[in-house]
PDB file of N, CA and C in Angstrom:
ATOM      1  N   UNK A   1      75.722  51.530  49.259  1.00  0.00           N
ATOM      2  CA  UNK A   1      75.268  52.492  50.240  1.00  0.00           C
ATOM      3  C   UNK A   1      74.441  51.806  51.327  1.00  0.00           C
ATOM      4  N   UNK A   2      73.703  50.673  50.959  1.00  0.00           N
ATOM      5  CA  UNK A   2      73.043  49.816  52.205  1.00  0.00           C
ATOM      6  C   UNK A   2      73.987  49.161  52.896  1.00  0.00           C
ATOM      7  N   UNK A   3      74.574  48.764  52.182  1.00  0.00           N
ATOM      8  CA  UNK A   3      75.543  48.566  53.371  1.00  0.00           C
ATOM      9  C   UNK A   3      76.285  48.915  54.386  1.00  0.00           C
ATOM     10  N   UNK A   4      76.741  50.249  54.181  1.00  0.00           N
ATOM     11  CA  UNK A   4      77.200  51.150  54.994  1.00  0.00           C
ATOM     12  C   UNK A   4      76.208  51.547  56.233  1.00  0.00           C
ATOM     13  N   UNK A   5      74.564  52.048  55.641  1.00  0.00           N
ATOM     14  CA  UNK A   5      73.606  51.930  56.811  1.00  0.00           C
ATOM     15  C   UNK A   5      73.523  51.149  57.359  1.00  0.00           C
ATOM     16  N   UNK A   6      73.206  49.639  56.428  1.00  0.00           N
ATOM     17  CA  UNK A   6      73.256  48.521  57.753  1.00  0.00           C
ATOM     18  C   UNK A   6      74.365  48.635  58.778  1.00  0.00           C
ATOM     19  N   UNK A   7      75.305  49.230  58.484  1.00  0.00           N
ATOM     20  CA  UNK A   7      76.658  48.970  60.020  1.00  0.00           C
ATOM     21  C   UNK A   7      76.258  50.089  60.569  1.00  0.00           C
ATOM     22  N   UNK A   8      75.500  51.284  60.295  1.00  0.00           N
ATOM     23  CA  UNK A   8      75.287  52.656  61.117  1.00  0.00           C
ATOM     24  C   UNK A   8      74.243  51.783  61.962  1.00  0.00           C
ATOM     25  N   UNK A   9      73.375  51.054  61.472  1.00  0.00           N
ATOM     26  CA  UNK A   9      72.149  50.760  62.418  1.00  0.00           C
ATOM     27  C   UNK A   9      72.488  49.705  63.282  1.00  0.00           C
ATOM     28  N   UNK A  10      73.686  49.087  62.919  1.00  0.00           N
ATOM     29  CA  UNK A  10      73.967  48.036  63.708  1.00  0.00           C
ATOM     30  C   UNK A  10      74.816  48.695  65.025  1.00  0.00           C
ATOM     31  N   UNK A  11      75.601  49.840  64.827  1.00  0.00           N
ATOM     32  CA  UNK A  11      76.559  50.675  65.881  1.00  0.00           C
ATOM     33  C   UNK A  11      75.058  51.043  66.765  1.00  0.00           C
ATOM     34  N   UNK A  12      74.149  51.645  66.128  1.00  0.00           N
ATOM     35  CA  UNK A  12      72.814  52.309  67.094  1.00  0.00           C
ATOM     36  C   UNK A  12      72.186  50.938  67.820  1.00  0.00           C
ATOM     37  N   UNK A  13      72.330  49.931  67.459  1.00  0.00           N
ATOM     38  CA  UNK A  13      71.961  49.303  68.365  1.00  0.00           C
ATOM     39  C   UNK A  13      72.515  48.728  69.491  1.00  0.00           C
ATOM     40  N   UNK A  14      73.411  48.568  69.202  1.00  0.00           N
ATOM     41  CA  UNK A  14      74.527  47.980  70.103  1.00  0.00           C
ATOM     42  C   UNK A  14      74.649  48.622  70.895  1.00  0.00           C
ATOM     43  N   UNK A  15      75.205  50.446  70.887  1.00  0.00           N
ATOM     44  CA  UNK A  15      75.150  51.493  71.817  1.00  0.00           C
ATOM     45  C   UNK A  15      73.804  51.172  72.627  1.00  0.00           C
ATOM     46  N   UNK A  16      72.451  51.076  72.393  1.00  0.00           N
ATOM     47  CA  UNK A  16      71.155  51.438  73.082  1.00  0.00           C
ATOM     48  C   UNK A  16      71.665  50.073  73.896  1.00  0.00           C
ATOM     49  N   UNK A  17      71.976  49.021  73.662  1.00  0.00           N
ATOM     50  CA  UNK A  17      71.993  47.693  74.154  1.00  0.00           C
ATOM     51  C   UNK A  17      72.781  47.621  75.155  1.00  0.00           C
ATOM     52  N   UNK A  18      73.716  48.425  74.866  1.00  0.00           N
ATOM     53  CA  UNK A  18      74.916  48.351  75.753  1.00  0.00           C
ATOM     54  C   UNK A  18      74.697  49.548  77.286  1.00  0.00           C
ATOM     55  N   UNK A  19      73.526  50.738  76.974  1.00  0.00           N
ATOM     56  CA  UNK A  19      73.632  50.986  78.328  1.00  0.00           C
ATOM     57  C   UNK A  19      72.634  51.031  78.452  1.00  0.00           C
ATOM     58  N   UNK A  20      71.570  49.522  78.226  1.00  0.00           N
ATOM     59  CA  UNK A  20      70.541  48.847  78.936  1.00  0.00           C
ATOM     60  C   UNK A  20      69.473  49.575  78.760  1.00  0.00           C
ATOM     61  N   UNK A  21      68.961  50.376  77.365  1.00  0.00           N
ATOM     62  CA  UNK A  21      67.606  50.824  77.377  1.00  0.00           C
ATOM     63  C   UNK A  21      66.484  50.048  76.365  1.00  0.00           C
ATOM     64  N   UNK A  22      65.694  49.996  76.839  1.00  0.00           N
ATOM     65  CA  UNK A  22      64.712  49.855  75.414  1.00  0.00           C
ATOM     66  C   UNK A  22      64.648  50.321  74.039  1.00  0.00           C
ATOM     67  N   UNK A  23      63.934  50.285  73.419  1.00  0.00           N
ATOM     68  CA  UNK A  23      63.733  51.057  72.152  1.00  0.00           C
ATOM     69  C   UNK A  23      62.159  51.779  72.630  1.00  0.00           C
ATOM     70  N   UNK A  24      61.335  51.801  73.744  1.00  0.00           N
ATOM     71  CA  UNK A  24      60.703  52.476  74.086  1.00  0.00           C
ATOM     72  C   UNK A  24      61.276  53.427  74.818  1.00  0.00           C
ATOM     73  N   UNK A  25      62.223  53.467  76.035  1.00  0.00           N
ATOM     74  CA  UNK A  25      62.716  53.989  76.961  1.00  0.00           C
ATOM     75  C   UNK A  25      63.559  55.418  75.925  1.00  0.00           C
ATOM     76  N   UNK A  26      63.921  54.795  74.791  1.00  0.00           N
ATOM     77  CA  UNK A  26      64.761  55.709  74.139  1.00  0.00           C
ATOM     78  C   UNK A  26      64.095  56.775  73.341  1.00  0.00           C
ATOM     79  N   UNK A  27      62.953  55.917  72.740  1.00  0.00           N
ATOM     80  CA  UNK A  27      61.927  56.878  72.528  1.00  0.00           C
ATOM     81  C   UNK A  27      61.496  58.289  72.854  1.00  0.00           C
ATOM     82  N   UNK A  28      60.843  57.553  73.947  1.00  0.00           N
ATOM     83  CA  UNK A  28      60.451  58.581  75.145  1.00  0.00           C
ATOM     84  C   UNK A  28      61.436  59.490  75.289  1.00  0.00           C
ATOM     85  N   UNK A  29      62.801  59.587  76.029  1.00  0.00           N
ATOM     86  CA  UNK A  29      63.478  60.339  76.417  1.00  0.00           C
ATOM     87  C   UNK A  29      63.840  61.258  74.977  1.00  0.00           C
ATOM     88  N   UNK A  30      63.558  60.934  73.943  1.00  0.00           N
ATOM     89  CA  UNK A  30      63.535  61.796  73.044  1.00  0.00           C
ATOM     90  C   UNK A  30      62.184  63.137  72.802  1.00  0.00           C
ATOM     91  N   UNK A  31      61.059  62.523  73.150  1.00  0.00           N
ATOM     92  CA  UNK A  31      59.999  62.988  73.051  1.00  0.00           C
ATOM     93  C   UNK A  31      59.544  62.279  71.972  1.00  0.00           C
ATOM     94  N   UNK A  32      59.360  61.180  71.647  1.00  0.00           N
ATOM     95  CA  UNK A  32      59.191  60.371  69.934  1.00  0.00           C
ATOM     96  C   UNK A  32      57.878  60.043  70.690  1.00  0.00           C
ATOM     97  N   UNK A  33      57.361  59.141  69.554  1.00  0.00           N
ATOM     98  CA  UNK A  33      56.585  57.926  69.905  1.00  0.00           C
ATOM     99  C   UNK A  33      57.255  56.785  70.002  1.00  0.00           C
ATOM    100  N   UNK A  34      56.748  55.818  70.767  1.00  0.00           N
ATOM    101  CA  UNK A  34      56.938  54.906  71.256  1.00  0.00           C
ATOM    102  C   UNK A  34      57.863  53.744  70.459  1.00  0.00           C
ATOM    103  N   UNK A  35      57.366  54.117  68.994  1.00  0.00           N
ATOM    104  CA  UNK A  35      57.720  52.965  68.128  1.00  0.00           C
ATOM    105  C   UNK A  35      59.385  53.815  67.252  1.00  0.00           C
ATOM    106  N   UNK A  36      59.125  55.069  67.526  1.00  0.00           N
ATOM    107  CA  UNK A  36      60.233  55.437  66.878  1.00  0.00           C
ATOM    108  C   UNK A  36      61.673  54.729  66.704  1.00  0.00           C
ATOM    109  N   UNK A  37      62.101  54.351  67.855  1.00  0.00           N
ATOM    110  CA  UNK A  37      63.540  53.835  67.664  1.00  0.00           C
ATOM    111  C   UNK A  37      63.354  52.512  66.803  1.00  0.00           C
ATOM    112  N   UNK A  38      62.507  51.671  66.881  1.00  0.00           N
ATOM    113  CA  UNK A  38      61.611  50.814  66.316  1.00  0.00           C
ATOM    114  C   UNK A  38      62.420  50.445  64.679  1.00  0.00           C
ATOM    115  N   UNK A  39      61.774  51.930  64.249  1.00  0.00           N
ATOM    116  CA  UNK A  39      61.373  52.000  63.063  1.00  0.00           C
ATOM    117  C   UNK A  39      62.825  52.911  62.467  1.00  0.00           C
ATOM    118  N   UNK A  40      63.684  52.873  63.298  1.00  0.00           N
ATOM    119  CA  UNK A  40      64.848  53.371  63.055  1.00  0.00           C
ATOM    120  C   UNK A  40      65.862  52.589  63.145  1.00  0.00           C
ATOM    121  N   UNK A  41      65.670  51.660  63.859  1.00  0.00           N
ATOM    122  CA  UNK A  41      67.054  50.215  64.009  1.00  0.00           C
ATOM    123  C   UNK A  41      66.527  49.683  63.150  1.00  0.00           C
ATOM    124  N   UNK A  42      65.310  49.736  62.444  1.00  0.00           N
ATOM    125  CA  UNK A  42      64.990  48.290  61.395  1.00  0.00           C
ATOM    126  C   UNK A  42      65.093  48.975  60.018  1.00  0.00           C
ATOM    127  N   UNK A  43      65.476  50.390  59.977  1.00  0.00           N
ATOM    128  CA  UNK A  43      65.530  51.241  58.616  1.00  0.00           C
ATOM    129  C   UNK A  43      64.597  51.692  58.063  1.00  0.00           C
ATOM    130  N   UNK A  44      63.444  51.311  58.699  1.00  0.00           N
ATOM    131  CA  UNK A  44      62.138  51.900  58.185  1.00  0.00           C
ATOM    132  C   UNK A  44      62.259  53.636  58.137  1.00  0.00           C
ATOM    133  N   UNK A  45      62.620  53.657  58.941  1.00  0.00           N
ATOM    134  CA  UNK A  45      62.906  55.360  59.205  1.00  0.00           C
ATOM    135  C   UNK A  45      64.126  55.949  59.054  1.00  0.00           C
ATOM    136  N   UNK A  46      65.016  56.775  58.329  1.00  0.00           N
ATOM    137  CA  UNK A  46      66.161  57.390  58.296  1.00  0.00           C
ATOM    138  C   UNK A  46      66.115  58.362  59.657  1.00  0.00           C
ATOM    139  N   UNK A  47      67.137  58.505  60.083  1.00  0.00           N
ATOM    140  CA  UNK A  47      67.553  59.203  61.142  1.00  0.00           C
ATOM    141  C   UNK A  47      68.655  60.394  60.403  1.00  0.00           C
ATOM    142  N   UNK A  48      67.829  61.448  61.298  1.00  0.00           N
ATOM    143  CA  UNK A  48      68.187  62.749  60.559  1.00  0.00           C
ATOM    144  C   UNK A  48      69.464  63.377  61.360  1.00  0.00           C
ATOM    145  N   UNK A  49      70.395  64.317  61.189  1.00  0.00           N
ATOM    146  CA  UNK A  49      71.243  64.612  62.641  1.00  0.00           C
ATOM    147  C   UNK A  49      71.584  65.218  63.384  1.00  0.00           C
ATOM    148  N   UNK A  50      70.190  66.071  63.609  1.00  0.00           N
ATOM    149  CA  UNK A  50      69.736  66.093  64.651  1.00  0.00           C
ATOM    150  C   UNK A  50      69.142  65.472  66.206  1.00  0.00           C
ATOM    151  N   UNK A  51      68.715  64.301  65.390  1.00  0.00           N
ATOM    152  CA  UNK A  51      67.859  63.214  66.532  1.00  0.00           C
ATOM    153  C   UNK A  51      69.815  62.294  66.470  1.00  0.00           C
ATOM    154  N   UNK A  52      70.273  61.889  65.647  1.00  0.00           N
ATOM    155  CA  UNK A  52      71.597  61.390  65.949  1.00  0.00           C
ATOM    156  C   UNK A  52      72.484  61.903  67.046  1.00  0.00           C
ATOM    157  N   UNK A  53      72.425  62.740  67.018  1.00  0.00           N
ATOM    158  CA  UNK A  53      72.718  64.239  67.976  1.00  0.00           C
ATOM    159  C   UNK A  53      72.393  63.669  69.018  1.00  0.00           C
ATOM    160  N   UNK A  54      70.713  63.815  69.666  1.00  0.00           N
ATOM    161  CA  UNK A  54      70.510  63.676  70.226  1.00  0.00           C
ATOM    162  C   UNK A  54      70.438  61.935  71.058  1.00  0.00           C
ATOM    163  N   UNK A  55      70.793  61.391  70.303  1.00  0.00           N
ATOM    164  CA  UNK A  55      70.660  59.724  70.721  1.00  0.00           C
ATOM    165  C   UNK A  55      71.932  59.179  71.127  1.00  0.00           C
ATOM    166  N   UNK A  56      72.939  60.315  70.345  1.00  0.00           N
ATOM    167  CA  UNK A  56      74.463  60.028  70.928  1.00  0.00           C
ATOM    168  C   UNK A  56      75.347  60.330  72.294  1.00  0.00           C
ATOM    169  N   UNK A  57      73.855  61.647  72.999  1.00  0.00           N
ATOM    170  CA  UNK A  57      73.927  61.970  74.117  1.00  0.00           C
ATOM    171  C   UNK A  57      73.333  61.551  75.038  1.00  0.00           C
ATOM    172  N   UNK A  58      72.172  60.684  74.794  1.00  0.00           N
ATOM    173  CA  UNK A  58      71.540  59.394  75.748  1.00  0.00           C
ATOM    174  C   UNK A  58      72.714  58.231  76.019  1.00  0.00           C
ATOM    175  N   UNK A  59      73.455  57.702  74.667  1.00  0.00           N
ATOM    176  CA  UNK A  59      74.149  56.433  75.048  1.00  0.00           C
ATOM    177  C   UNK A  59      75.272  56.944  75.556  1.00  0.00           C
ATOM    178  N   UNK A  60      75.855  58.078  75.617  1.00  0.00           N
ATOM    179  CA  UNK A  60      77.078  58.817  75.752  1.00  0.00           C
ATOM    180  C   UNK A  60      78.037  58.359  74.982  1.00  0.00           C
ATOM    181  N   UNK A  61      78.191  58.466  73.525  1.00  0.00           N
ATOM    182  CA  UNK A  61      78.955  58.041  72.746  1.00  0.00           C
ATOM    183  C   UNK A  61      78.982  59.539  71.879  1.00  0.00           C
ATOM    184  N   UNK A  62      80.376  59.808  71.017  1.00  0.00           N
ATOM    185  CA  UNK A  62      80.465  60.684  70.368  1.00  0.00           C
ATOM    186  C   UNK A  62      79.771  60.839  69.102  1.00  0.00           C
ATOM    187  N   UNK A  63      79.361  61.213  68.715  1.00  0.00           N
ATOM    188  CA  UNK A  63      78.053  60.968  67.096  1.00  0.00           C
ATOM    189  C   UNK A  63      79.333  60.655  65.977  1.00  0.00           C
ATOM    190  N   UNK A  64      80.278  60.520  65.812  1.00  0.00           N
ATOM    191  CA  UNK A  64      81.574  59.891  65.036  1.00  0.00           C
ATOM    192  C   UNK A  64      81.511  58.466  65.303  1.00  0.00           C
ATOM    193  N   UNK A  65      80.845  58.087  66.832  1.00  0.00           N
ATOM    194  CA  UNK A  65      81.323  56.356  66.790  1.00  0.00           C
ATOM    195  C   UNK A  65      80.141  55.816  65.632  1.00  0.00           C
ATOM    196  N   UNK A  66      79.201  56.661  65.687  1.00  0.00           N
ATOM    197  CA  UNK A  66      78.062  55.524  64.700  1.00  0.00           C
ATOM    198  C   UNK A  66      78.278  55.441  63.238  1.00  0.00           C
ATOM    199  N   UNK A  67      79.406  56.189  62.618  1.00  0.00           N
ATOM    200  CA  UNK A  67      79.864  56.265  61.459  1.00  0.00           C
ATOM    201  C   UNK A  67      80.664  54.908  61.173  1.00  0.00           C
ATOM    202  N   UNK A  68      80.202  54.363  60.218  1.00  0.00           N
ATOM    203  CA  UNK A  68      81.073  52.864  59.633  1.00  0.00           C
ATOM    204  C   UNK A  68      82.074  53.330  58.944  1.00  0.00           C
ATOM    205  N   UNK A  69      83.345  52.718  59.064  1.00  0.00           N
ATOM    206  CA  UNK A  69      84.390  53.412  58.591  1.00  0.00           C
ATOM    207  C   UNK A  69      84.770  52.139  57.797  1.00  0.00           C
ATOM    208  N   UNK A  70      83.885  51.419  57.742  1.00  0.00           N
ATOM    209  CA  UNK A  70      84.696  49.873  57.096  1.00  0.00           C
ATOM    210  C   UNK A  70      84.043  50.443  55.312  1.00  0.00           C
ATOM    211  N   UNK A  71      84.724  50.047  54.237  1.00  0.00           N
ATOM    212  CA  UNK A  71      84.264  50.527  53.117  1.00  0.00           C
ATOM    213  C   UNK A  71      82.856  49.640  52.703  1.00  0.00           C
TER     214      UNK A  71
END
């Protein structure tokens, strides 16, 4: 099962990376604190999906791309 998160957190980063925001910038536009995305690309924090929801409509990606489909 970690493994599978590690590739969900690795798709969330790549997306944030790819249309050039911070992990503060992303934050913010959520209404988080600062450190939130932080503590969510490094697994400290599970991401619920709701905020997935919402993070899939910042990078403009469908909330299906962050799903690892590799077994």
């Amino acid at each position: 099962m970690r493994d599978y998160y590690d590739g969900v957190l690795s798709k969330l980063i790549s997306a944030r990376e790819e249309v050039g925001l911070t992990q503060r910038e992303v934050s913010l536009r959520l209404g988080m604190a600062h450190s939130f995305m932080n503590k969510c690309e490094t697994g400290e924090r599970a991401i619920d999906v709701a905020e997935l929801w919402a993070i899939s409509k910042i990078y403009g990606k469908p909330i299906s791309f962050f799903a690892n489909d590799e077994p």
